[in-house]
Protein backbone atom coordinates (compact mmCIF):
# COMPACT_ATOMS: atom_id res chain seq x y z
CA UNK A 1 95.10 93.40 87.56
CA UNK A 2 92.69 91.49 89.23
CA UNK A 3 93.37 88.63 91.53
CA UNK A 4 92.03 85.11 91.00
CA UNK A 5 88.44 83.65 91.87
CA UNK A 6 87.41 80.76 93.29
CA UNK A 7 84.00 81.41 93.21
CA UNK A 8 83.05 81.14 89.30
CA UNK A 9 80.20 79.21 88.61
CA UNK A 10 79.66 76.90 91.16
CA UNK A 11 75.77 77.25 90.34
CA UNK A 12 74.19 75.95 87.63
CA UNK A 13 72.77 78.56 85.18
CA UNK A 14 69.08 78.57 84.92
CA UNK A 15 67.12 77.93 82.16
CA UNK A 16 67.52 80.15 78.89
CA UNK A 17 63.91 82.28 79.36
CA UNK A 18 65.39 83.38 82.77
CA UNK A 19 68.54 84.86 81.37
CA UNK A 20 69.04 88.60 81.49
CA UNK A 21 71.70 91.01 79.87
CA UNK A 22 74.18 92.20 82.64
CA UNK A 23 76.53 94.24 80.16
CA UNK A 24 74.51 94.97 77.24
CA UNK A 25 73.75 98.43 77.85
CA UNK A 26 75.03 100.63 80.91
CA UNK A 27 75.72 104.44 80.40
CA UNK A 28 78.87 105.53 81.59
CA UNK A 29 78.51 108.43 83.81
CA UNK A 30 75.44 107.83 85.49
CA UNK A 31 74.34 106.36 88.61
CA UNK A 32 73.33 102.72 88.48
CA UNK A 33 70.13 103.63 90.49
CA UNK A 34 68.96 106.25 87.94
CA UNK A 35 69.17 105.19 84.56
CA UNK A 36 66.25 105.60 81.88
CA UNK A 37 65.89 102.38 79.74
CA UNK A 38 64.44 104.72 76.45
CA UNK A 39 68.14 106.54 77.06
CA UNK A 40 69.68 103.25 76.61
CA UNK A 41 67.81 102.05 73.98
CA UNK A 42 68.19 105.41 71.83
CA UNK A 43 72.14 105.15 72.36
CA UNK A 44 72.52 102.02 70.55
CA UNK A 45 74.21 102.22 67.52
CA UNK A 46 75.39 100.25 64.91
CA UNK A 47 79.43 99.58 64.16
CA UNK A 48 78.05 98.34 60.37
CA UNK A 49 77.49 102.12 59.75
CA UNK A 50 81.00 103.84 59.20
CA UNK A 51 79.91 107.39 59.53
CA UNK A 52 78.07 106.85 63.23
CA UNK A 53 80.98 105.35 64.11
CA UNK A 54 83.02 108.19 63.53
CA UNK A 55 80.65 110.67 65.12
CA UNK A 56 80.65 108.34 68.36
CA UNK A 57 84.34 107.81 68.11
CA UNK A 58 84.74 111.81 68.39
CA UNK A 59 82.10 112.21 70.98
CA UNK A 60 81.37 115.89 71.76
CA UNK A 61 82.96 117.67 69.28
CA UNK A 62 82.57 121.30 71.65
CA UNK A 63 84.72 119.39 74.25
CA UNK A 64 87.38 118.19 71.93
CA UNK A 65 90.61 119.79 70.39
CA UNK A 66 90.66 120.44 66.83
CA UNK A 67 92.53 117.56 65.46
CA UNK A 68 93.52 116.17 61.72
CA UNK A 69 91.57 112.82 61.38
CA UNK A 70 92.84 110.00 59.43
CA UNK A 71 90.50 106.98 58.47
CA UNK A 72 91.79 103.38 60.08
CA UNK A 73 89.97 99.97 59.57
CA UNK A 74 89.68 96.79 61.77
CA UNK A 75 90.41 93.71 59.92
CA UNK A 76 86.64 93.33 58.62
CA UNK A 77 87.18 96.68 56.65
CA UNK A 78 85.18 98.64 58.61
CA UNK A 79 85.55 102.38 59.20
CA UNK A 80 86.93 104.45 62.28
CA UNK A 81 88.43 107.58 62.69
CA UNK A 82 91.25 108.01 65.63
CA UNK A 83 93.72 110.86 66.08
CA UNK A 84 97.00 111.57 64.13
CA UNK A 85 97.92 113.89 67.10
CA UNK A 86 101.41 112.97 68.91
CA UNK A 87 101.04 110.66 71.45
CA UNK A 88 103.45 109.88 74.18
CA UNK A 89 104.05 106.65 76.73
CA UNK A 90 105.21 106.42 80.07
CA UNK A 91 105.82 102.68 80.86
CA UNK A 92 102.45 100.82 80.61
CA UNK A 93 100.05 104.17 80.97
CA UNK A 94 98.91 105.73 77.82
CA UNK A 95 98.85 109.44 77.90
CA UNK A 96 95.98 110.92 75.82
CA UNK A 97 96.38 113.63 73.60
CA UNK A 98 98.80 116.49 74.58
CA UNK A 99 99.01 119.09 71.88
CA UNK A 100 96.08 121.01 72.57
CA UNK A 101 96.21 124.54 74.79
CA UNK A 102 95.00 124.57 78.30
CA UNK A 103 92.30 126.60 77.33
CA UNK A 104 90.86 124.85 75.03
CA UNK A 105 90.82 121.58 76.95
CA UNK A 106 89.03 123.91 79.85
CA UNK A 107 86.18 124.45 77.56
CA UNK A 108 84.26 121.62 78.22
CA UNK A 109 84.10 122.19 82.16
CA UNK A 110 80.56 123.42 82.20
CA UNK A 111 79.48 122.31 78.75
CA UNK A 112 75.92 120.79 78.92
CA UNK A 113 76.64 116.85 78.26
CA UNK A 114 74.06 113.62 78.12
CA UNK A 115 76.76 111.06 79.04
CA UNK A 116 75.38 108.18 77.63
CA UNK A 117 76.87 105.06 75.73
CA UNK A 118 76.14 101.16 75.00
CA UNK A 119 78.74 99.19 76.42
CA UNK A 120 79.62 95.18 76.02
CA UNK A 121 76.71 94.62 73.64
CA UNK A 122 76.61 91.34 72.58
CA UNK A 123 77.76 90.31 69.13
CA UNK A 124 76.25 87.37 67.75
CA UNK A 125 77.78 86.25 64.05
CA UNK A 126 76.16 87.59 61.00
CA UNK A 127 74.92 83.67 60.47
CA UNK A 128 74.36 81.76 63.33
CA UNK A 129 73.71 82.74 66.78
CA UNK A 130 76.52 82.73 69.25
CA UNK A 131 76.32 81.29 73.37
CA UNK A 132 78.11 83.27 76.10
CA UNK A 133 78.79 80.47 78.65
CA UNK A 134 79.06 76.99 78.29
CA UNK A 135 77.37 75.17 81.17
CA UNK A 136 78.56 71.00 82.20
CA UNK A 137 80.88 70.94 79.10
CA UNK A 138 84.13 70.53 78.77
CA UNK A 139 86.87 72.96 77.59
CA UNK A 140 87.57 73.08 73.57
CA UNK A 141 90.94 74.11 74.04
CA UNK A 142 92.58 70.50 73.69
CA UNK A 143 90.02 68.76 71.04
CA UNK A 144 90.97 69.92 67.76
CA UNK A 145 87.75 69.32 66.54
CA UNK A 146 85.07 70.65 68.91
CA UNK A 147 82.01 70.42 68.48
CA UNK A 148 79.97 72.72 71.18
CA UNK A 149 77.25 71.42 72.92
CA UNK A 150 74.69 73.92 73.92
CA UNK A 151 72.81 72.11 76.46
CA UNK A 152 72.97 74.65 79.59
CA UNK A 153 74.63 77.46 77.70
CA UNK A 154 73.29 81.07 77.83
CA UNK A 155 71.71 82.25 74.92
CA UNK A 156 72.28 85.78 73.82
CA UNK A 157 71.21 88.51 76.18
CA UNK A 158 68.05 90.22 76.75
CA UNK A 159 67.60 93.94 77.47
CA UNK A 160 67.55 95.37 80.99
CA UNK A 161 64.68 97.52 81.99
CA UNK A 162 65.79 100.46 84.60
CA UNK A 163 64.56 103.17 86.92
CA UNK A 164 63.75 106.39 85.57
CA UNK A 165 66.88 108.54 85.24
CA UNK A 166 68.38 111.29 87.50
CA UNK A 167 70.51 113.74 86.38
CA UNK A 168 73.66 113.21 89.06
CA UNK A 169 75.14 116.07 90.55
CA UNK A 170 79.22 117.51 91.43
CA UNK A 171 79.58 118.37 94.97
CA UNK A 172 79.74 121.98 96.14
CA UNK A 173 83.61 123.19 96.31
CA UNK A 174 83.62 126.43 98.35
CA UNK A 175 87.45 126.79 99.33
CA UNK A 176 90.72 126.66 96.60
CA UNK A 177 91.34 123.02 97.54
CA UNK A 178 88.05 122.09 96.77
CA UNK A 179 87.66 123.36 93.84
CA UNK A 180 91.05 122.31 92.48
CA UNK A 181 89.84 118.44 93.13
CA UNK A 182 86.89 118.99 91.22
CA UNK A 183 88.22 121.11 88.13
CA UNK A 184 91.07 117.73 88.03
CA UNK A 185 87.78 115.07 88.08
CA UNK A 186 86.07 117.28 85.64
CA UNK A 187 89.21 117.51 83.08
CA UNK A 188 90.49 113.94 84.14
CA UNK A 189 87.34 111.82 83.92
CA UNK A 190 87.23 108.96 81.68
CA UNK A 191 84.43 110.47 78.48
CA UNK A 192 81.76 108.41 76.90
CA UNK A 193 84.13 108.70 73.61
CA UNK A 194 86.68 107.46 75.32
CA UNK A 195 84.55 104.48 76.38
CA UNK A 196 83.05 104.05 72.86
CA UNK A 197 86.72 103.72 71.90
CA UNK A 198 86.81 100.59 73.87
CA UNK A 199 83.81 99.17 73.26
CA UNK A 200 84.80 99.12 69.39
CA UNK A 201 87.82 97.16 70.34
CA UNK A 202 86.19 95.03 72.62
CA UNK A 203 83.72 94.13 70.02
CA UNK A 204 86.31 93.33 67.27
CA UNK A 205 88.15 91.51 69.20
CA UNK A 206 85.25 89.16 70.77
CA UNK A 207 84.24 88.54 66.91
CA UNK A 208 87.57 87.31 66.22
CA UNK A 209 88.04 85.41 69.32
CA UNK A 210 84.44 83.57 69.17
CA UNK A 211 85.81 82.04 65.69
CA UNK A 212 88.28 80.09 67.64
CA UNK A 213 86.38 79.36 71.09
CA UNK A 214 82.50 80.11 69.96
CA UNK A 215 81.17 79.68 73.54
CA UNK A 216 83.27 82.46 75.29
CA UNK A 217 82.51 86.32 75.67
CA UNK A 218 85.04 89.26 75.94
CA UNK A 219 83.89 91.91 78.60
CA UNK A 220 85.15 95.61 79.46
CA UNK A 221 85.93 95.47 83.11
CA UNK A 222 87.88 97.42 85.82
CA UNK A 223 88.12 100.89 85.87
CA UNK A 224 86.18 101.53 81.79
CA UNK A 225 83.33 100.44 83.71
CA UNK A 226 83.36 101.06 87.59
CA UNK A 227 83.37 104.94 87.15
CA UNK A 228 86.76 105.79 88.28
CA UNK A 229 88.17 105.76 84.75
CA UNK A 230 90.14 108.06 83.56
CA UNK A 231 90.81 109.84 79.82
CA UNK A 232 94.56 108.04 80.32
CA UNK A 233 93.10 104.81 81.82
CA UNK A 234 94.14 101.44 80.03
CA UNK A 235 91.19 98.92 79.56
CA UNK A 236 91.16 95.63 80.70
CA UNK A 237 89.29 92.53 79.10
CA UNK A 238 87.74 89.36 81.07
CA UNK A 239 87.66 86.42 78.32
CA UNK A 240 85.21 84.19 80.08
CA UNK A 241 85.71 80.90 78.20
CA UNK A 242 83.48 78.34 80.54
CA UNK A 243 81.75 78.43 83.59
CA UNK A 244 84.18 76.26 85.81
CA UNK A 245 86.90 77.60 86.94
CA UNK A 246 90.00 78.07 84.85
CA UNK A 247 93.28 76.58 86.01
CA UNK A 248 95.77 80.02 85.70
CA UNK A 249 99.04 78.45 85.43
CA UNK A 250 97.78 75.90 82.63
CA UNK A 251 94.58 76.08 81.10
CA UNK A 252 94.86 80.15 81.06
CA UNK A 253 98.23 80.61 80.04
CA UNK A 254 97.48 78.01 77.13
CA UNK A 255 94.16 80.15 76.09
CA UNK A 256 96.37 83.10 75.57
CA UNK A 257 99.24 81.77 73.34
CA UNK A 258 96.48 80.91 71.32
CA UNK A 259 94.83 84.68 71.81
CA UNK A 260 98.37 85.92 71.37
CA UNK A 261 98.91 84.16 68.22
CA UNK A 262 95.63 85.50 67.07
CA UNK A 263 96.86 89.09 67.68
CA UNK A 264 100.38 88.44 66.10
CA UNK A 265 99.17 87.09 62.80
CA UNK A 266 95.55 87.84 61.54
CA UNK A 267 95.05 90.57 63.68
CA UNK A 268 98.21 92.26 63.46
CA UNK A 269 97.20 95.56 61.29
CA UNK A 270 95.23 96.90 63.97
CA UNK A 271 96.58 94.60 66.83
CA UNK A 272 100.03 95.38 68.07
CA UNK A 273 103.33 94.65 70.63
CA UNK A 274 100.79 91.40 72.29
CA UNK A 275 103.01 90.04 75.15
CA UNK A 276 102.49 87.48 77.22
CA UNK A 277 102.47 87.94 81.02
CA UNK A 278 102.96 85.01 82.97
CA UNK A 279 102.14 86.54 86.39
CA UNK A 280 99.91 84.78 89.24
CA UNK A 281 97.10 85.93 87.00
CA UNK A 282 98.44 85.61 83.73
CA UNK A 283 97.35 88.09 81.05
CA UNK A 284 98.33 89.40 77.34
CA UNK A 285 98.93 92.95 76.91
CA UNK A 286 98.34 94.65 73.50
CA UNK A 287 97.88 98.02 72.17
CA UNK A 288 94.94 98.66 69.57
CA UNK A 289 95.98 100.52 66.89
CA UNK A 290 93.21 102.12 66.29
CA UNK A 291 91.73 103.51 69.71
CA UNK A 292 95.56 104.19 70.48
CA UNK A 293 94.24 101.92 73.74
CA UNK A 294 96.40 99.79 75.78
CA UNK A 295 94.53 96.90 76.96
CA UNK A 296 95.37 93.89 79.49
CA UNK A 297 92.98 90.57 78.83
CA UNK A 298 92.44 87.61 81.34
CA UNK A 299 91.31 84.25 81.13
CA UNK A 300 88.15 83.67 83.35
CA UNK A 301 89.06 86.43 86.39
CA UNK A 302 85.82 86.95 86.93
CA UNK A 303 86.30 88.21 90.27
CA UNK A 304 87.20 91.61 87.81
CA UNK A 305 83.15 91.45 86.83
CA UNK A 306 82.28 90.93 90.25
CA UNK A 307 83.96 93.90 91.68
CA UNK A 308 83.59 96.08 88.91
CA UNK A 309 80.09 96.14 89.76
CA UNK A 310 81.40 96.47 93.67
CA UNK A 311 82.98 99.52 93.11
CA UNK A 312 80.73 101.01 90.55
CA UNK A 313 77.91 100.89 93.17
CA UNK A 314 80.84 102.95 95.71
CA UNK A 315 81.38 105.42 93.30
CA UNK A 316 77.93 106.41 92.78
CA UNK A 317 75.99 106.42 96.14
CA UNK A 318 77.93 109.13 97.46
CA UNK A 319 78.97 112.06 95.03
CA UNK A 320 82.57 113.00 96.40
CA UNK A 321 83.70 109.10 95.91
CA UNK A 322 84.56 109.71 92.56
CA UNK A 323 86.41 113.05 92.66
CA UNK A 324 88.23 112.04 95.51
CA UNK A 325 89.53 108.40 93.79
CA UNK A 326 90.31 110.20 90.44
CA UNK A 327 93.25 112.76 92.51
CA UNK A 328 94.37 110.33 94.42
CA UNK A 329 95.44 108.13 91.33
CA UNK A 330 97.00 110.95 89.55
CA UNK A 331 98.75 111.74 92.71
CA UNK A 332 99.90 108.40 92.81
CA UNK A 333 100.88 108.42 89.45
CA UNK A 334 102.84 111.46 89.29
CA UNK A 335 104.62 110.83 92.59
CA UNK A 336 105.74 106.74 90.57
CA UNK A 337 103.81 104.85 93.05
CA UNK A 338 101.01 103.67 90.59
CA UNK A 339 102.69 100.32 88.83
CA UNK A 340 102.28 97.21 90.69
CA UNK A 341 104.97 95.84 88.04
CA UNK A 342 107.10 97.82 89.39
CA UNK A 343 106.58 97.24 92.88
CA UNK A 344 103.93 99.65 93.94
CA UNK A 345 100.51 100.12 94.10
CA UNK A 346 98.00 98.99 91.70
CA UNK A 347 95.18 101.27 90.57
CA UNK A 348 92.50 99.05 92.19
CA UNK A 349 94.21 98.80 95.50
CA UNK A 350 94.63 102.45 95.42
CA UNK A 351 90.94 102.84 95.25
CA UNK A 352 90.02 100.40 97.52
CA UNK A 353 92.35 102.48 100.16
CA UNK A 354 89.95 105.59 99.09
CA UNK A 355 86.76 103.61 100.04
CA UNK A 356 88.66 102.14 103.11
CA UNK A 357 89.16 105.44 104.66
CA UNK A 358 86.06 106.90 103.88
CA UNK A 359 84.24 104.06 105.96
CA UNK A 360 86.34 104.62 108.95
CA UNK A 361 86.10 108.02 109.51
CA UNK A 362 84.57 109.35 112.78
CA UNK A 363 81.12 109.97 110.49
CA UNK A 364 81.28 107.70 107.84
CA UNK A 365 80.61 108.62 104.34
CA UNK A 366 80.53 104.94 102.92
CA UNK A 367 79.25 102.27 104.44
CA UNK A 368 79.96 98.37 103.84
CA UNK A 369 77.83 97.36 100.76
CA UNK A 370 78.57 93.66 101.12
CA UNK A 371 77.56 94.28 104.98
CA UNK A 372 74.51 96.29 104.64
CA UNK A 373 73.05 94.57 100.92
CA UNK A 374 74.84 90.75 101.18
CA UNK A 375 72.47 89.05 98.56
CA UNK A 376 73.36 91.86 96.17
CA UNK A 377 77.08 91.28 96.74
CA UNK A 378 77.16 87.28 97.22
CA UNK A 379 80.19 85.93 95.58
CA UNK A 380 78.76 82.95 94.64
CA UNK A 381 75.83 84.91 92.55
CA UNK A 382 75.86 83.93 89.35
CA UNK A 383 77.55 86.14 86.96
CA UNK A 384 74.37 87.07 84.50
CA UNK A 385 73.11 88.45 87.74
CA UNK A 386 75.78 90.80 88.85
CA UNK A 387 74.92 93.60 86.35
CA UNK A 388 71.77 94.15 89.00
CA UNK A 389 73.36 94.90 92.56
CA UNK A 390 74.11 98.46 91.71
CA UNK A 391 70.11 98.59 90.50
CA UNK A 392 69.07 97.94 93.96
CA UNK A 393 71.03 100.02 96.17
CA UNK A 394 70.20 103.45 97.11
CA UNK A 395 72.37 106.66 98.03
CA UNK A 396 73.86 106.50 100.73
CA UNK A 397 72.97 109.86 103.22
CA UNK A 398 75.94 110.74 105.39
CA UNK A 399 75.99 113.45 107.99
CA UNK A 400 79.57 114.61 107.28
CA UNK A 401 79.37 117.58 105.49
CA UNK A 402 83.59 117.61 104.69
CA UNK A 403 84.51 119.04 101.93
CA UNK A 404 86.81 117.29 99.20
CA UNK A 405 89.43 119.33 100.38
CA UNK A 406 89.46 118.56 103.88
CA UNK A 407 89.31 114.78 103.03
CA UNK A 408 91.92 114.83 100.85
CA UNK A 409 94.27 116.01 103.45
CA UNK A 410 92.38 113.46 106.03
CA UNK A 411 93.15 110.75 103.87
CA UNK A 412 97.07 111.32 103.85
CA UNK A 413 96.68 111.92 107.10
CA UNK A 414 95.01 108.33 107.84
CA UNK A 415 98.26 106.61 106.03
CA UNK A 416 100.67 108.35 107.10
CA UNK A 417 100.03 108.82 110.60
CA UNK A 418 97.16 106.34 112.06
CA UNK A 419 97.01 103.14 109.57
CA UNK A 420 99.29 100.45 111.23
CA UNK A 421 100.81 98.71 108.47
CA UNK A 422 102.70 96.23 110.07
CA UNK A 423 99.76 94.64 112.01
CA UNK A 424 96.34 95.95 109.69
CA UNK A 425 94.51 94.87 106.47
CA UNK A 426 92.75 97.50 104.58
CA UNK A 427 88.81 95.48 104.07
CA UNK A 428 86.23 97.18 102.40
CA UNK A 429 84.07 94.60 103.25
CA UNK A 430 84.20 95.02 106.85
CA UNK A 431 84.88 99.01 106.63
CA UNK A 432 87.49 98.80 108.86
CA UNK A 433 90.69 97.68 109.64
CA UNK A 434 91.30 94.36 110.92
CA UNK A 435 94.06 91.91 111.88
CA UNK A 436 96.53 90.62 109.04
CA UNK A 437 95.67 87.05 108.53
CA UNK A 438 97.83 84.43 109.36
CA UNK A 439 98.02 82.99 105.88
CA UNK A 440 101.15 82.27 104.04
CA UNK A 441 99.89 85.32 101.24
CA UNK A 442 99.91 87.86 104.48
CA UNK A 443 103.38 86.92 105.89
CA UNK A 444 106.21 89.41 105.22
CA UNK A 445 104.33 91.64 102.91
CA UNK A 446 104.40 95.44 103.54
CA UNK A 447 100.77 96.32 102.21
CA UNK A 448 97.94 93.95 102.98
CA UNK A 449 94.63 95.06 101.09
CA UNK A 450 91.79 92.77 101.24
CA UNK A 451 89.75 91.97 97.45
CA UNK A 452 86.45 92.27 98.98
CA UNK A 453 85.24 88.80 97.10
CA UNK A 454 88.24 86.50 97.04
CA UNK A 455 90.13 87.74 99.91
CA UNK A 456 93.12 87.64 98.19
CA UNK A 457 95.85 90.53 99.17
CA UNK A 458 95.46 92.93 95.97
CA UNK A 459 98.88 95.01 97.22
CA UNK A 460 101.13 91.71 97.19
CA UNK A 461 103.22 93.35 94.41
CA UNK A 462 104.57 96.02 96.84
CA UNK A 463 107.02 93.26 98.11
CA UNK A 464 110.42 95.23 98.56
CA UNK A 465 111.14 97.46 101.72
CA UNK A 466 112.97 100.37 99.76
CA UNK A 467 109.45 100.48 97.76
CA UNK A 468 107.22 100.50 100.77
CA UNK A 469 109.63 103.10 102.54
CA UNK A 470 109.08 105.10 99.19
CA UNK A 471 105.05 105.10 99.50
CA UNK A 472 104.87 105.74 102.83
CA UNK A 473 107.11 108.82 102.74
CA UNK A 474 105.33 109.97 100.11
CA UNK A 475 102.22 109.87 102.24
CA UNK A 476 103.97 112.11 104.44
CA UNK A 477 105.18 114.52 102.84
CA UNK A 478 101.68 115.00 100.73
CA UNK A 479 100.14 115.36 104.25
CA UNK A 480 102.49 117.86 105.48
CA UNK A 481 102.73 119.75 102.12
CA UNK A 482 99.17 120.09 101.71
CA UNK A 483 97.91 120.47 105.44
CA UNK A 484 100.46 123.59 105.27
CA UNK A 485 99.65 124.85 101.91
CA UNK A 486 95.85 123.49 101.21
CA UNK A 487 96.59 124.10 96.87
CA UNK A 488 96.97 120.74 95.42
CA UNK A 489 99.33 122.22 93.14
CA UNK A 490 101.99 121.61 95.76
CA UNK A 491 102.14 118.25 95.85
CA UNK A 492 100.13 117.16 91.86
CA UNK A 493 101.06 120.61 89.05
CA UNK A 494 97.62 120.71 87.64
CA UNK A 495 98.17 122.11 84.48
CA UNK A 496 100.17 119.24 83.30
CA UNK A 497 98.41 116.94 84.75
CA UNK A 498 95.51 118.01 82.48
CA UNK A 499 96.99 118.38 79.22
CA UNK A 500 98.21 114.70 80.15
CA UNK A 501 95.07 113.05 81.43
């Protein structure tokens, strides 16, 4: 999903006293400026107990559909509970559960709700103690006998201490349009069960994994994390294996036959359907049995943790970022223009359009992070630091008072009538648009969006004309539709949208 970095590592780590914990325990739905460390510590929880599990797994029971439960196990025999309810797929997306009324799925719009979780904790072995990165060593993946050397490698993490916590709050929705964006964000949005889900995985999975390379560490990234999830979205996995970087037509590929092979034989009775992609980023995709969670992992992108972190800070310093990004995907979705493999737009690139145009409105509503807070946002910062950007950076106070429904219909506006695609590149890190490079990567492609850290073009799978043609025009008529009509039910049927999610 993510494009590739040049920029891992080049530092060396410092010392193991210095070392801090940049995933060990972030809540999900709250800002990164306001979170209470007592919170975090009282949300821990322990994946040795079955019947926490379970309760975690099924998160608010008042905002969930009475469902039959049926007990699953990972491969170490531990207990989880995951739905029996009918599930159905649509090309890579999972849909969540679908049988439930309307009604009772509505329930939970104004239900009272500490959204709080533990996410990537780390998971040292029940009998020795496990390193995340390995520092000036060399890979294991072609000595059959490795032995790791731990000189320079970071030792497990540390907790983080942060601000006090405060509570975040929906934006006002006075007209129809409004308030249809924010009842979709308020179905739609990814829940800390759903996350918990994940994290289970994630935490299997690294256990497993560490048994074959015993420096690496598995991390959630992408959209689980940068709080424009979804209840549908997929997760997606960084294996960081080393701190070089990691050659992705050799090294990588070879790192996930082996992961593969893991998933197709040991793994198997939770693990299934792992595939090999052999893209310009190559990844294996897998479905988890028992989250019913599609996931896509990477070898050492770790541009993914950078910008996870990126965007997570976006999505929080301004409260109708987050509404806004979550209809615009499941516009996108609906209307087939959400599957880079299939030519069109990736999730990420979608979002980074949102941000774009909300920076380069008359009175902007973002402004350029990496412009305004650069140390926070160097590329080169070394990755046990990157969990702290979003610590620093306040809200961001603008003086346009739009409403979600007005820039909704702005923002289809902006592409379909005023964004020059044949000469422009979409940058979030400059918040505006500037002049397609002359690069080889920018020549002859229809969408050029800019990753704000590796400056790679994150829309380079929209590559066919009858494709671009096909997003644009759907731009259009969403612009016309809804400038005429102003109910988002004209252009994205809301009701099925939400029993989907």
């Amino acid at each position: 999903m993510y494009p590739n970095s040049s920029n891992l590592g080049c530092p060396p780590f410092p010392p193991k006293h210095q070392q801090t914990n940049f995933f060990n325990k972030l809540p999900l739905n709250t800002p990164p400026t306001h979170l209470l460390h007592q919170q975090i510590v009282d949300a821990q929880f322990s994946f040795q107990n079955a019947a926490l599990s379970r309760t975690l797994l099924s998160g608010n029971i008042a905002t969930i559909p009475a469902i039959t439960l049926q007990p699953v196990t990972y491969g170490n025999g531990r207990s989880v509970h995951t739905s029996d309810a009918p599930r159905s797929f649509r090309g890579r997306k999972r849909l969540s559960i679908q049988g439930a009324p309307h009604d009772v799925k509505r329930q939970r719009f104004h239900s009272p709700r500490s959204e709080t979780t533990v996410v990537n904790k780390a998971v040292p072995l029940p009998e020795e103690r496990r390193y995340s990165f390995p520092g000036s060593i060399q890979s294991p993946l072609f000595h059959a006998r490795y032995i790791p050397d731990l000189t320079g490698c970071v030792p497990p993490l540390h907790d983080t201490l942060f601000p006090d916590h405060i509570e975040t709050t929906l934006p006002v929705a006075k007209d129809k349009l409004s308030q249809q964006v924010l009842e979709l964000f308020q179905a739609c949005q990814q829940q800390t069960c759903d996350l918990n889900r994940k994290e289970l995985c994630r935490t299997e999975l690294q256990r497993e994994i560490q048994k074959i390379f015993p420096q690496s560490r598995l991390f959630l990234v992408g959209s689980s994390l940068n709080g424009f999830g979804t209840r549908s979205s997929d997760g997606d996995l960084c294996l960081v294996v080393k701190e070089e970087p990691v050659n992705q037509k050799t090294e990588a590929r070879h790192i996930l036959s082996l992961v593969q092979k893991l998933f197709s034989t040991k793994l198997s009775s939770y693990i299934e359907r792992p595939q090999l992609i052999r893209a310009k980023v190559p990844i294996v995709k897998f479905r988890d049995k028992v989250s019913c969670v599609d996931f896509d992992l990477n070898v050492n992108n770790v541009v993914g943790i950078r910008n996870t972190f990126l965007l997570r800070t976006y999505a929080y310093i301004e409260n109708r970022v987050r509404p806004l990004v979550l209809v615009v995907k499941k516009w996108a979705s609906f209307h087939d223009i959400n599957d880079a493999s299939r030519g069109t737009l990736s999730s990420y690139s979608l979002v980074l359009m949102v941000l774009h145009y909300l920076q380069t409105i008359p009175e902007p509503i973002l402004p350029s992070l990496q412009r305004n807070y650069p140390e926070s946002f160097d590329p080169t910062m070394q990755l046990h630091l990157v969990h702290q950007a979003p610590c620093t950076i306040p809200p961001y106070l603008s003086k346009n008072g739009s409403s979600l429904g007005d820039l909704l219909i702005g923002f289809f506006r902006y592409y379909a009538t005023e964004f020059d695609w044949s000469h422009q590149m979409i940058s979030v890190r400059e918040a505006k648009a500037i002049p397609r490079p002359d690069g080889i990567e920018w020549r002859n492609k229809f969408i050029c969006v800019e990753e704000p850290f590796d400056g790679t073009n994150t829309a380079r799978a929209v590559h066919e004309k009858q494709k671009f043609d096909i997003i644009k025009g759907e731009f259009l008529k969403s612009w016309q539709v809804l400038r005429d009509k102003k109910d988002l039910n004209c252009i994205l049927p809301l009701r099925a949208t939400i029993q989907k999610r």
